[in-house]
Structure formats: structure tokens, C-alpha cells
PDB file of N, CA and C in Angstrom:
ATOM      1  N   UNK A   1     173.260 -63.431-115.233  1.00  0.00           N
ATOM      2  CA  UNK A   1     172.265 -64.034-114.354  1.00  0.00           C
ATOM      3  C   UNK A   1     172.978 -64.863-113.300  1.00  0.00           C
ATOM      4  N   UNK A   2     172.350 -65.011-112.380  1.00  0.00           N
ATOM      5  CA  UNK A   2     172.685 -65.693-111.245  1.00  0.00           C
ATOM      6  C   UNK A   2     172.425 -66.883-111.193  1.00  0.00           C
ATOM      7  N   UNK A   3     173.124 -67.693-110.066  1.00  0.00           N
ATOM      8  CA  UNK A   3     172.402 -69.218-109.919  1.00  0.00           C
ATOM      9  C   UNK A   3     171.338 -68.798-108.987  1.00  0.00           C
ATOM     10  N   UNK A   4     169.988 -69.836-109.144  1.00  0.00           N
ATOM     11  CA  UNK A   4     168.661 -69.647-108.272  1.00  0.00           C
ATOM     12  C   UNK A   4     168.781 -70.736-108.116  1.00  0.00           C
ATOM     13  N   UNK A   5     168.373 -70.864-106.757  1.00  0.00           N
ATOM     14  CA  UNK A   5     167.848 -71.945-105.847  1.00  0.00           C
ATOM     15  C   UNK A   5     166.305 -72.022-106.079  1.00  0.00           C
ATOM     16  N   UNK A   6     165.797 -72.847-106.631  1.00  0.00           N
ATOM     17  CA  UNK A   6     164.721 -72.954-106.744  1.00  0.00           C
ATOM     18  C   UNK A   6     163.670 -73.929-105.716  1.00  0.00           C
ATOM     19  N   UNK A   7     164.048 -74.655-104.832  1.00  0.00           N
ATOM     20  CA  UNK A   7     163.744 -75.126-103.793  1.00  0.00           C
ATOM     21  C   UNK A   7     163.917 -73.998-102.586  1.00  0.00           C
ATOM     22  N   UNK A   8     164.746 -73.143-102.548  1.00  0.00           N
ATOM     23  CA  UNK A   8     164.476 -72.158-101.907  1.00  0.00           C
ATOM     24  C   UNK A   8     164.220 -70.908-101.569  1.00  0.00           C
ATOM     25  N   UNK A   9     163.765 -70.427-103.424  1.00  0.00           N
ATOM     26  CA  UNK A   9     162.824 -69.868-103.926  1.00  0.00           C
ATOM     27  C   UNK A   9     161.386 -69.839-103.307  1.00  0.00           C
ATOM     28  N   UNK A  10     161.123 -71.151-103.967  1.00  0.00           N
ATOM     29  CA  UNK A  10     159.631 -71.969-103.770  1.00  0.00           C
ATOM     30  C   UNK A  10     159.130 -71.557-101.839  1.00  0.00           C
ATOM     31  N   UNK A  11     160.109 -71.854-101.211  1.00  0.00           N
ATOM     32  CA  UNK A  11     160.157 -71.820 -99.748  1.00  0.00           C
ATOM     33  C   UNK A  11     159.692 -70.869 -99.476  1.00  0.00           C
ATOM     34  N   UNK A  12     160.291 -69.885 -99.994  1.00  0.00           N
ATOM     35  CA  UNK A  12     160.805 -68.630 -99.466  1.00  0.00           C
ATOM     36  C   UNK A  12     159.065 -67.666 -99.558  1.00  0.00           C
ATOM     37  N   UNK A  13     158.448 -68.124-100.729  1.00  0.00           N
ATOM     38  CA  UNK A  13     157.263 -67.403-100.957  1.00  0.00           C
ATOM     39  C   UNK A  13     156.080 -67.276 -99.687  1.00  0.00           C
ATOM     40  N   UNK A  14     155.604 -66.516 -99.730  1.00  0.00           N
ATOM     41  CA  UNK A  14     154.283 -66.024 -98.525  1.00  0.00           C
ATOM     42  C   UNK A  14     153.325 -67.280 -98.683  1.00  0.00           C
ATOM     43  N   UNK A  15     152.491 -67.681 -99.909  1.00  0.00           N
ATOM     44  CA  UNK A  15     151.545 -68.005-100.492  1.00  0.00           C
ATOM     45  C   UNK A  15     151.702 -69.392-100.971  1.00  0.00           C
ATOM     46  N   UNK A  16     151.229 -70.749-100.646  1.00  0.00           N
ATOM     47  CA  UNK A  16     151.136 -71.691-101.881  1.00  0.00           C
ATOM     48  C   UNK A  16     150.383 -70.889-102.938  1.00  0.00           C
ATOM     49  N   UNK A  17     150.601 -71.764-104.317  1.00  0.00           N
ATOM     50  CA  UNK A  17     150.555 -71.607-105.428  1.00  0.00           C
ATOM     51  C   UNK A  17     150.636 -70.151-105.437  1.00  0.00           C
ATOM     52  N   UNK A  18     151.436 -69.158-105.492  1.00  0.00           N
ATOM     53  CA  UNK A  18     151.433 -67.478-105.678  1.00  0.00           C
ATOM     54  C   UNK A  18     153.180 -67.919-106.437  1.00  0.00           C
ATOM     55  N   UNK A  19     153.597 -67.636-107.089  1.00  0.00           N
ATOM     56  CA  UNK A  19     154.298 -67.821-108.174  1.00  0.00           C
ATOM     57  C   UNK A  19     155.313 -66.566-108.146  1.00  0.00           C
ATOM     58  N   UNK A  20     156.594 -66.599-108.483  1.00  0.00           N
ATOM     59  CA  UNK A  20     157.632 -66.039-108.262  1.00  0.00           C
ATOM     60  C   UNK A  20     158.118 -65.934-110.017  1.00  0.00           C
ATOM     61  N   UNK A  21     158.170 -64.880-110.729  1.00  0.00           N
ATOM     62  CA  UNK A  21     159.179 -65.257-112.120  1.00  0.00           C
ATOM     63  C   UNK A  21     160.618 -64.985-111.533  1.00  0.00           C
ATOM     64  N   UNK A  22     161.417 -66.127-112.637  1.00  0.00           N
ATOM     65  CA  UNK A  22     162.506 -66.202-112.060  1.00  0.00           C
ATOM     66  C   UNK A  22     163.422 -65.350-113.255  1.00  0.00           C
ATOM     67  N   UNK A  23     162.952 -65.538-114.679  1.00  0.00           N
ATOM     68  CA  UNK A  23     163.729 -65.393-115.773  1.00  0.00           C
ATOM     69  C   UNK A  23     162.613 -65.231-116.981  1.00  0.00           C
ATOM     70  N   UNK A  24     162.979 -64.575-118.113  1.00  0.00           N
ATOM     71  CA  UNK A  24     162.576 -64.319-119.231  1.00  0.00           C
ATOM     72  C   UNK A  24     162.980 -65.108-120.548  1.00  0.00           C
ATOM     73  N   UNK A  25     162.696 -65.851-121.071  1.00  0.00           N
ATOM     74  CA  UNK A  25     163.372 -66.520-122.213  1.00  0.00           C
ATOM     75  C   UNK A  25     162.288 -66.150-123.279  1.00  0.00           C
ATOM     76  N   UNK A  26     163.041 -65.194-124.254  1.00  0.00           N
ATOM     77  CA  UNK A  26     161.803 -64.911-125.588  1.00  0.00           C
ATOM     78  C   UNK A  26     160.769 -63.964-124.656  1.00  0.00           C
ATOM     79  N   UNK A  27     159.897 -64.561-124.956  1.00  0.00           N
ATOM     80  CA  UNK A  27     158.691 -63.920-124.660  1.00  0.00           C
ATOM     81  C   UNK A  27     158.253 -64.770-123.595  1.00  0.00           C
ATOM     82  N   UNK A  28     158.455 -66.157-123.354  1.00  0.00           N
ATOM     83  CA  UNK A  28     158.570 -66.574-122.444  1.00  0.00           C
ATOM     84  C   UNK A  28     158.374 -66.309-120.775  1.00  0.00           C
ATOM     85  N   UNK A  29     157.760 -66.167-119.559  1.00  0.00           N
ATOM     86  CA  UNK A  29     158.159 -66.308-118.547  1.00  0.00           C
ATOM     87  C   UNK A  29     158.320 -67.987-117.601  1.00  0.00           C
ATOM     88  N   UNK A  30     159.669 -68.200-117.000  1.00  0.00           N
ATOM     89  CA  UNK A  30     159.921 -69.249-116.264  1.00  0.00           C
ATOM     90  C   UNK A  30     159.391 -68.528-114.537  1.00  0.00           C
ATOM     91  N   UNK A  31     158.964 -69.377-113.999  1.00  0.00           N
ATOM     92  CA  UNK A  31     158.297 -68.784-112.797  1.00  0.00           C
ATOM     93  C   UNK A  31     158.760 -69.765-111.510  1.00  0.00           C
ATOM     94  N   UNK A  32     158.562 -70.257-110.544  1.00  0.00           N
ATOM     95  CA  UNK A  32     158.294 -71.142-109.298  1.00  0.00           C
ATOM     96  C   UNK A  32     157.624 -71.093-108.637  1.00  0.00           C
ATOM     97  N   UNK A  33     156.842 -71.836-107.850  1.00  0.00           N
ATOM     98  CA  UNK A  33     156.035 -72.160-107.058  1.00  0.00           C
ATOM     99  C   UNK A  33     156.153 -72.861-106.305  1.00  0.00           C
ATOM    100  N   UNK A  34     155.178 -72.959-105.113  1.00  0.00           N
ATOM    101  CA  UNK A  34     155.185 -74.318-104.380  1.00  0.00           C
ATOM    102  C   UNK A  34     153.767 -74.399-103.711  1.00  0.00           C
ATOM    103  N   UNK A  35     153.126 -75.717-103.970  1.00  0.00           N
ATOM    104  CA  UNK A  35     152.414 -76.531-104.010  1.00  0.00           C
ATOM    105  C   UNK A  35     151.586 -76.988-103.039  1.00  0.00           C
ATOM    106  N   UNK A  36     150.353 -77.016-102.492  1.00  0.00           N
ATOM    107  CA  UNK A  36     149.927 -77.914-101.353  1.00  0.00           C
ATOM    108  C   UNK A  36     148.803 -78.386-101.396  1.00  0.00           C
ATOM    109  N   UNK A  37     148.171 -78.413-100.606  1.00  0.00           N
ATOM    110  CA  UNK A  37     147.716 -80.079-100.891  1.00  0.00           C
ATOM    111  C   UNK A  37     145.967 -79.367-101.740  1.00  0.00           C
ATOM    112  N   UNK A  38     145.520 -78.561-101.546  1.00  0.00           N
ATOM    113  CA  UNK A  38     144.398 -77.481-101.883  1.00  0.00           C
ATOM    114  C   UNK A  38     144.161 -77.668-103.659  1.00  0.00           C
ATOM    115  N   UNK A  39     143.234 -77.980-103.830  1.00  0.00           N
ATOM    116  CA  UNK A  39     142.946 -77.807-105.131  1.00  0.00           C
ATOM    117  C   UNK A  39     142.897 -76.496-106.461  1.00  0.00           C
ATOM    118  N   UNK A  40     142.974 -76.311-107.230  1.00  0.00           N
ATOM    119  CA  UNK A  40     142.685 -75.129-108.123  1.00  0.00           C
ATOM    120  C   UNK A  40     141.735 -75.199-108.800  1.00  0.00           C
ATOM    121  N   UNK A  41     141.211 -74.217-109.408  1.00  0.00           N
ATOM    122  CA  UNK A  41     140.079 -73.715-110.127  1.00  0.00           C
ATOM    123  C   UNK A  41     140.412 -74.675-111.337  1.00  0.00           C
ATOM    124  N   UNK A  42     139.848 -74.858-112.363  1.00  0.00           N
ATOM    125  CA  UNK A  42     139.271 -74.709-113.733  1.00  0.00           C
ATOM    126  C   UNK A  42     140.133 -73.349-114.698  1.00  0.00           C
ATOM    127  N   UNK A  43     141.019 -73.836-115.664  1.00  0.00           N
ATOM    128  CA  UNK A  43     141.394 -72.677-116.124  1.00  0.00           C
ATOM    129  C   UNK A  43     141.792 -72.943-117.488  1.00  0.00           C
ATOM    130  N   UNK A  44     142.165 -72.055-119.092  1.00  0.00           N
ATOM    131  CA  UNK A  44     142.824 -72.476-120.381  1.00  0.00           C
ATOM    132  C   UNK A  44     143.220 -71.390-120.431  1.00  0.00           C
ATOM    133  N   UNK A  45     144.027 -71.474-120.889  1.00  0.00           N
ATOM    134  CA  UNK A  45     145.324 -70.050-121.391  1.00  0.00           C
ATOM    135  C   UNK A  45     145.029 -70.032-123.135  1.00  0.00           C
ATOM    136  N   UNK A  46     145.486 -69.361-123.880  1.00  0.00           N
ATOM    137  CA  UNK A  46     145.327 -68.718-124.864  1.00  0.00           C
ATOM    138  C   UNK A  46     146.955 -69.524-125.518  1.00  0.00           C
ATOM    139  N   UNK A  47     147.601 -69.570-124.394  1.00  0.00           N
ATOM    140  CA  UNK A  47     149.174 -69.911-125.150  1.00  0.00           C
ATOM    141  C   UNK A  47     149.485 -71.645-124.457  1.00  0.00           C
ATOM    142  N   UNK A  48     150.394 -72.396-124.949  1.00  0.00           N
ATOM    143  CA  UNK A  48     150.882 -72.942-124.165  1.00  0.00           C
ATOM    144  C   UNK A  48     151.587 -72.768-122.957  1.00  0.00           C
ATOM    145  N   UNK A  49     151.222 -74.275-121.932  1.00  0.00           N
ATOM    146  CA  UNK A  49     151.848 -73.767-120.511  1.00  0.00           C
ATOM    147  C   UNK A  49     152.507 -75.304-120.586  1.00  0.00           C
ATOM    148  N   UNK A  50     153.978 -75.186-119.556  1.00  0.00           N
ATOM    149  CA  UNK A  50     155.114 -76.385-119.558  1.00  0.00           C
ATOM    150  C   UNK A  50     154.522 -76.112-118.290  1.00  0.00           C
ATOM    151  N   UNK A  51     154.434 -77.891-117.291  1.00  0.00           N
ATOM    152  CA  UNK A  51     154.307 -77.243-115.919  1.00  0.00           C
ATOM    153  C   UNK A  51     155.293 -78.455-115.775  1.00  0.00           C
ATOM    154  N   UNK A  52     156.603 -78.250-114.952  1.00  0.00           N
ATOM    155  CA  UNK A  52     157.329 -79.176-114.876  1.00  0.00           C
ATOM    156  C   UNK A  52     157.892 -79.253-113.003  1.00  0.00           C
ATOM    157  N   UNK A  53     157.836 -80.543-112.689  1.00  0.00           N
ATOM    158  CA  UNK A  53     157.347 -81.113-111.181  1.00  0.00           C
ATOM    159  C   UNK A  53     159.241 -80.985-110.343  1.00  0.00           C
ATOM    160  N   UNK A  54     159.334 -80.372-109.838  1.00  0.00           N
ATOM    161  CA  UNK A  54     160.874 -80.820-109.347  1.00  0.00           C
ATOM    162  C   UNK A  54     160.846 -81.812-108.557  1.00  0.00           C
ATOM    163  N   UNK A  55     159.859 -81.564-107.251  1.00  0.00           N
ATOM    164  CA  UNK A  55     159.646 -82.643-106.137  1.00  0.00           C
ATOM    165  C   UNK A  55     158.399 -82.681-106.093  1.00  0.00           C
ATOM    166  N   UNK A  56     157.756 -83.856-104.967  1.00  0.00           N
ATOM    167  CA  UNK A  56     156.576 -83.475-104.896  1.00  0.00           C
ATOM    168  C   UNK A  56     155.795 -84.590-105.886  1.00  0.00           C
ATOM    169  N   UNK A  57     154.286 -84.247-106.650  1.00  0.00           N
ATOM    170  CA  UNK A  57     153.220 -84.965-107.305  1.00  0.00           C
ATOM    171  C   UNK A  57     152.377 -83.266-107.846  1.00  0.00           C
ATOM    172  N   UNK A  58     152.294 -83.749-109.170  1.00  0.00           N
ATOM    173  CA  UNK A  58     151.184 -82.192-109.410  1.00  0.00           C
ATOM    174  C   UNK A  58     149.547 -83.206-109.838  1.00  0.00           C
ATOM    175  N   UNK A  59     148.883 -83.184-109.288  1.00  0.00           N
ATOM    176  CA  UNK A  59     147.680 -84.058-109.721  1.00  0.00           C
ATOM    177  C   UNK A  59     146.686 -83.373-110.468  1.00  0.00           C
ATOM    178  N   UNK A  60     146.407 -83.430-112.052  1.00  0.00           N
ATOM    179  CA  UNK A  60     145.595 -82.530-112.975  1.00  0.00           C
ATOM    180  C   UNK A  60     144.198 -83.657-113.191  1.00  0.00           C
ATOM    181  N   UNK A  61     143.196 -82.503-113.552  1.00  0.00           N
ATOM    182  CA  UNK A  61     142.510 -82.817-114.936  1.00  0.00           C
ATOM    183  C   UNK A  61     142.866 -82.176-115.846  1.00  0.00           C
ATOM    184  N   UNK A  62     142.371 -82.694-117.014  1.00  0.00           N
ATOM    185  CA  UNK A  62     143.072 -82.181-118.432  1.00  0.00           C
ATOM    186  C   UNK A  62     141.400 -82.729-119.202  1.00  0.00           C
ATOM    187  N   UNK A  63     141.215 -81.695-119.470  1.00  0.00           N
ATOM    188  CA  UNK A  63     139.885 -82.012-119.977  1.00  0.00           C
ATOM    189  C   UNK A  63     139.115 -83.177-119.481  1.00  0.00           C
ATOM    190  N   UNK A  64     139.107 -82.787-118.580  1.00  0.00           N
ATOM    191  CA  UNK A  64     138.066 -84.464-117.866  1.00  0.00           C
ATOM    192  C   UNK A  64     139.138 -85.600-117.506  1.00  0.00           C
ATOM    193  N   UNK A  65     140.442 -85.590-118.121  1.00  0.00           N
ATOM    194  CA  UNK A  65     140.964 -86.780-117.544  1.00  0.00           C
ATOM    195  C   UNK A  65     141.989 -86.857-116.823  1.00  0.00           C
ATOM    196  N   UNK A  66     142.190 -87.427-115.753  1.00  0.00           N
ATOM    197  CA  UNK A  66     142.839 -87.466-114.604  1.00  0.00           C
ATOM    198  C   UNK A  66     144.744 -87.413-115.371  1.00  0.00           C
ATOM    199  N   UNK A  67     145.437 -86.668-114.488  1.00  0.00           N
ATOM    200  CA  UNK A  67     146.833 -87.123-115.004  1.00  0.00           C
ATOM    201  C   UNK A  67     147.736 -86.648-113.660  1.00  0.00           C
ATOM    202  N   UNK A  68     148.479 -87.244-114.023  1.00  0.00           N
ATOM    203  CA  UNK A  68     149.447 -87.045-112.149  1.00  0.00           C
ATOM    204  C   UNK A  68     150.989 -87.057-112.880  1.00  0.00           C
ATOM    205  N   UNK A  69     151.538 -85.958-112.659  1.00  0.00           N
ATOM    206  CA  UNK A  69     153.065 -85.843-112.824  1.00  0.00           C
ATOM    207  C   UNK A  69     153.576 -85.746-111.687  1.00  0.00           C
ATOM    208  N   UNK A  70     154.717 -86.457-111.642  1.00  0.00           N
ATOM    209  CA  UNK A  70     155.703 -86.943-111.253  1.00  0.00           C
ATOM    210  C   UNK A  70     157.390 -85.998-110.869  1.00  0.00           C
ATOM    211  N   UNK A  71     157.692 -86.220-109.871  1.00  0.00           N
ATOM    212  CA  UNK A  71     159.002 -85.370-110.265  1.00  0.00           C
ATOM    213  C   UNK A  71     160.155 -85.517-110.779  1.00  0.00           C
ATOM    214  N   UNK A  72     160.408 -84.640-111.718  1.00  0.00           N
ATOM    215  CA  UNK A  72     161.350 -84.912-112.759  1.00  0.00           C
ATOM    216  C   UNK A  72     160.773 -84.804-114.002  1.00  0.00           C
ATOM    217  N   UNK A  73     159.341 -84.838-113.947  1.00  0.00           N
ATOM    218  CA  UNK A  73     158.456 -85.281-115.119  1.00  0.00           C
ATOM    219  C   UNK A  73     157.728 -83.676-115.597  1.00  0.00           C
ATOM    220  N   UNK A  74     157.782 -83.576-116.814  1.00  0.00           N
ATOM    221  CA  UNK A  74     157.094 -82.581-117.234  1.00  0.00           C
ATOM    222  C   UNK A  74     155.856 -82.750-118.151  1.00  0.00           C
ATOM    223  N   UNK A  75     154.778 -81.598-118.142  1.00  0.00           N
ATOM    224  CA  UNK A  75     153.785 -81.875-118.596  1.00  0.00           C
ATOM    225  C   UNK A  75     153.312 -80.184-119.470  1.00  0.00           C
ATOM    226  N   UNK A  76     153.038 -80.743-120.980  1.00  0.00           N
ATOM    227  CA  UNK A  76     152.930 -79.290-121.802  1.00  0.00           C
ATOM    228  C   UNK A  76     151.587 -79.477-121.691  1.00  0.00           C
ATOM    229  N   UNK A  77     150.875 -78.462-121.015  1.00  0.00           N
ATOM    230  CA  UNK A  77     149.013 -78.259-121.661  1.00  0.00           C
ATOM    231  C   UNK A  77     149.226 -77.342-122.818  1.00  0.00           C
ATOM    232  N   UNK A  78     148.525 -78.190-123.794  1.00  0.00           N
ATOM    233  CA  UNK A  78     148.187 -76.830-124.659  1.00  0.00           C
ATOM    234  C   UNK A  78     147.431 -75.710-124.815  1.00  0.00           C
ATOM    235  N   UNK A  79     147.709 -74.994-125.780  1.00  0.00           N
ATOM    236  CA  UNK A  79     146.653 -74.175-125.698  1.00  0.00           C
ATOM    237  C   UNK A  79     145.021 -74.192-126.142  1.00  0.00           C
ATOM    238  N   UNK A  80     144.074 -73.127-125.582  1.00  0.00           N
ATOM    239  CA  UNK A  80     142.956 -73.635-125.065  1.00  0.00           C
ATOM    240  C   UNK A  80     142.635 -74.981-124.433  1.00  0.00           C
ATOM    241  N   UNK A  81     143.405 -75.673-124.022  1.00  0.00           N
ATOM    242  CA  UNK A  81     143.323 -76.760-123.094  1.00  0.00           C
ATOM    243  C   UNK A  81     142.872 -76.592-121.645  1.00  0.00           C
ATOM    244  N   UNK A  82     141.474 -76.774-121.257  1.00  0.00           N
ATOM    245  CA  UNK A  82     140.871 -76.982-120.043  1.00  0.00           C
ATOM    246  C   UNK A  82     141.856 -77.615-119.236  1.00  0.00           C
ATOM    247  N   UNK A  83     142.109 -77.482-117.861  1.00  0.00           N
ATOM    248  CA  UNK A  83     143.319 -78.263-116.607  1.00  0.00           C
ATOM    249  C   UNK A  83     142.745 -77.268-115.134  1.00  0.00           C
ATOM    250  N   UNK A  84     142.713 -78.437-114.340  1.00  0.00           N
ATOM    251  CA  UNK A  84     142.594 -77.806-113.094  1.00  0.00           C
ATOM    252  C   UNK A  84     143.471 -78.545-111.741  1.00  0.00           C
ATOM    253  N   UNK A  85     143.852 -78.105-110.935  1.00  0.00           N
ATOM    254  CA  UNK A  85     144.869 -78.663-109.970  1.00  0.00           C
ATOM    255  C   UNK A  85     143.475 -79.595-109.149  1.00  0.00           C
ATOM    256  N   UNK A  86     144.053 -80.947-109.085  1.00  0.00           N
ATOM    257  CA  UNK A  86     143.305 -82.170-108.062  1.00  0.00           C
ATOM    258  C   UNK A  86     143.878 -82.316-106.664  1.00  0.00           C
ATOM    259  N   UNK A  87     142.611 -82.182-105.398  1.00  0.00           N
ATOM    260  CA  UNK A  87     143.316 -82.412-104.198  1.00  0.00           C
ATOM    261  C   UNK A  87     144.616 -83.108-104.116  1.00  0.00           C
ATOM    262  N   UNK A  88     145.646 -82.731-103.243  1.00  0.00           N
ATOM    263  CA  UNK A  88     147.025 -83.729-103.027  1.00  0.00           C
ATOM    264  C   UNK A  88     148.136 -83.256-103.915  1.00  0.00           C
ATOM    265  N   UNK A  89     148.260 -82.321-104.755  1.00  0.00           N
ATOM    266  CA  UNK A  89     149.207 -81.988-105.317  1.00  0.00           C
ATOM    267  C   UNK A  89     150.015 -81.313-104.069  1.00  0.00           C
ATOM    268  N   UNK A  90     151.527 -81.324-104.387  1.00  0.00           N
ATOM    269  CA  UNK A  90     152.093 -80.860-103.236  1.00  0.00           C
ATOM    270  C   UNK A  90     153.700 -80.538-103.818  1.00  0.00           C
ATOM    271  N   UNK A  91     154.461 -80.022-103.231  1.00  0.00           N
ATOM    272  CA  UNK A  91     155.943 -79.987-103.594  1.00  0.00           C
ATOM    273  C   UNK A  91     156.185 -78.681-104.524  1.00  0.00           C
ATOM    274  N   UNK A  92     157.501 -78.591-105.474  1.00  0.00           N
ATOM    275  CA  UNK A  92     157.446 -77.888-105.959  1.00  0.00           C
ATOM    276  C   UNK A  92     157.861 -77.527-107.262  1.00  0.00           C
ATOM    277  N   UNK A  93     156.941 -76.609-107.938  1.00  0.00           N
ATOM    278  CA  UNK A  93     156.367 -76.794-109.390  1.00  0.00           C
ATOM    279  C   UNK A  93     157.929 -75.543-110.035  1.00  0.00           C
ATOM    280  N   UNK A  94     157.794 -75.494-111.392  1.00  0.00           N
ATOM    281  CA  UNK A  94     158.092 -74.590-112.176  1.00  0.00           C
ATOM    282  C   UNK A  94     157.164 -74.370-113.677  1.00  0.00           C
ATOM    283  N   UNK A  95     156.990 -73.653-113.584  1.00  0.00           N
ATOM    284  CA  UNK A  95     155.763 -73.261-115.427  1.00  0.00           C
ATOM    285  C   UNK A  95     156.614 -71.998-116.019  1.00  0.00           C
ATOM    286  N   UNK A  96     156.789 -72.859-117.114  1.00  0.00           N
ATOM    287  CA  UNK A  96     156.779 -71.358-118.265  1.00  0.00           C
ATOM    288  C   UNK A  96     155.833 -71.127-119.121  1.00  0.00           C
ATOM    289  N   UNK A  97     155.298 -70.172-119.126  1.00  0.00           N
ATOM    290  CA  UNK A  97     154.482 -69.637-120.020  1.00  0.00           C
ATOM    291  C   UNK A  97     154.578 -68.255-120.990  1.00  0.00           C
ATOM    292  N   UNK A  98     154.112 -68.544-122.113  1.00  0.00           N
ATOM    293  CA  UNK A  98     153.960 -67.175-122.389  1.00  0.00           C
ATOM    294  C   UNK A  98     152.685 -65.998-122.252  1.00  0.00           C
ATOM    295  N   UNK A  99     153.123 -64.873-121.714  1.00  0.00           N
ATOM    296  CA  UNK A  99     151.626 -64.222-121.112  1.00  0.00           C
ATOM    297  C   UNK A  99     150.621 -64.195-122.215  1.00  0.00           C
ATOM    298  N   UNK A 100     149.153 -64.038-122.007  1.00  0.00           N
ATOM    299  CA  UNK A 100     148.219 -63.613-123.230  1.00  0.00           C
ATOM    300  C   UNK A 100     148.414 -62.371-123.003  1.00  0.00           C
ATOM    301  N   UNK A 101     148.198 -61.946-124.316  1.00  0.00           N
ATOM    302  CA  UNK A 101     148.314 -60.584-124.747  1.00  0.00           C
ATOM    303  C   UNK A 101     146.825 -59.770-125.064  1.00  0.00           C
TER     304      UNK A 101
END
């Protein structure tokens, strides 16, 4: 494997939030993104999701309650755990997840 730039990864994409996998670990996918200021839907995965902040602010609900990560800072939703992206998130993200099957 190669070294990835993941800041210029994130850049490099067409789309905020449209997601790039970078690597496979297990069953695992590690992905990148990048971020703006636009809110997201309402969503729960079946598996756990790591969403971890490089730069930037990721601003969630998490079942009704407000939470704001930080960069450097990581945040595990679990599974079936309600989370939706809050206006002002921005910068750029990395999530691993494992897909539902």
C-alpha cells in the first residue's frame, strides 16, 4: 500500500460528503470525505460507524442529543444508533465502517 494524502484525497473529490474508500481492514471499509457546511439526513446502520474529524468540526445529533467533534477527536456511533449531520459541519472527515450485509 501506498502513502495517502488524505487532505488531498478529501480535496480532490467532485462532491461534499460523496466519500472515497481508501483501504480495507477485515471486513472493514476506511473511506474520506470532506465536509460542508449543509446538513444530512437522519440515518442508523446495522453495524458500527468510527467517524473520526482530521480538521474542521463534525456537528451530530445522536439520538436527539447534540454532539460536536472536534479535530483530532473521534466519535464511535453504534449500532442501530439514530445520528444526523447538524448545519456547520465542515472540514475533513474519515469513517470506517463495516458494510450491512
Amino acid at each position: 500500500m501506498n502513502v495517502s494524502n488524505l487532505f488531498r484525497t478529501a480535496a480532490a473529490l467532485p462532491d461534499a460528503w460523496s466519500s472515497r474508500p481508501l483501504a480495507e481492514v477485515g471486513t472493514a471499509t476506511v473511506k474520506v470525505l470532506r465536509m460542508n457546511e449543509l446538513p444530512l439526513e437522519e440515518e442508523a446502520h446495522r453495524t458500527p460507524e468510527v467517524l473520526l474529524v482530521l480538521d474542521g468540526t463534525l456537528e451530530l445529533t445522536v439520538d436527539d442529543a447534540e454532539v460536536t467533534v472536534g479535530p483530532g477527536e473521534m466519535y464511535l456511533v453504534a449500532a442501530d444508533t439514530r445520528h444526523a449531520v447538524r448545519p456547520g459541519s465542515h472540514g475533513t472527515l474519515v469513517t470506517v465502517e463495516v458494510p450491512e450485509r
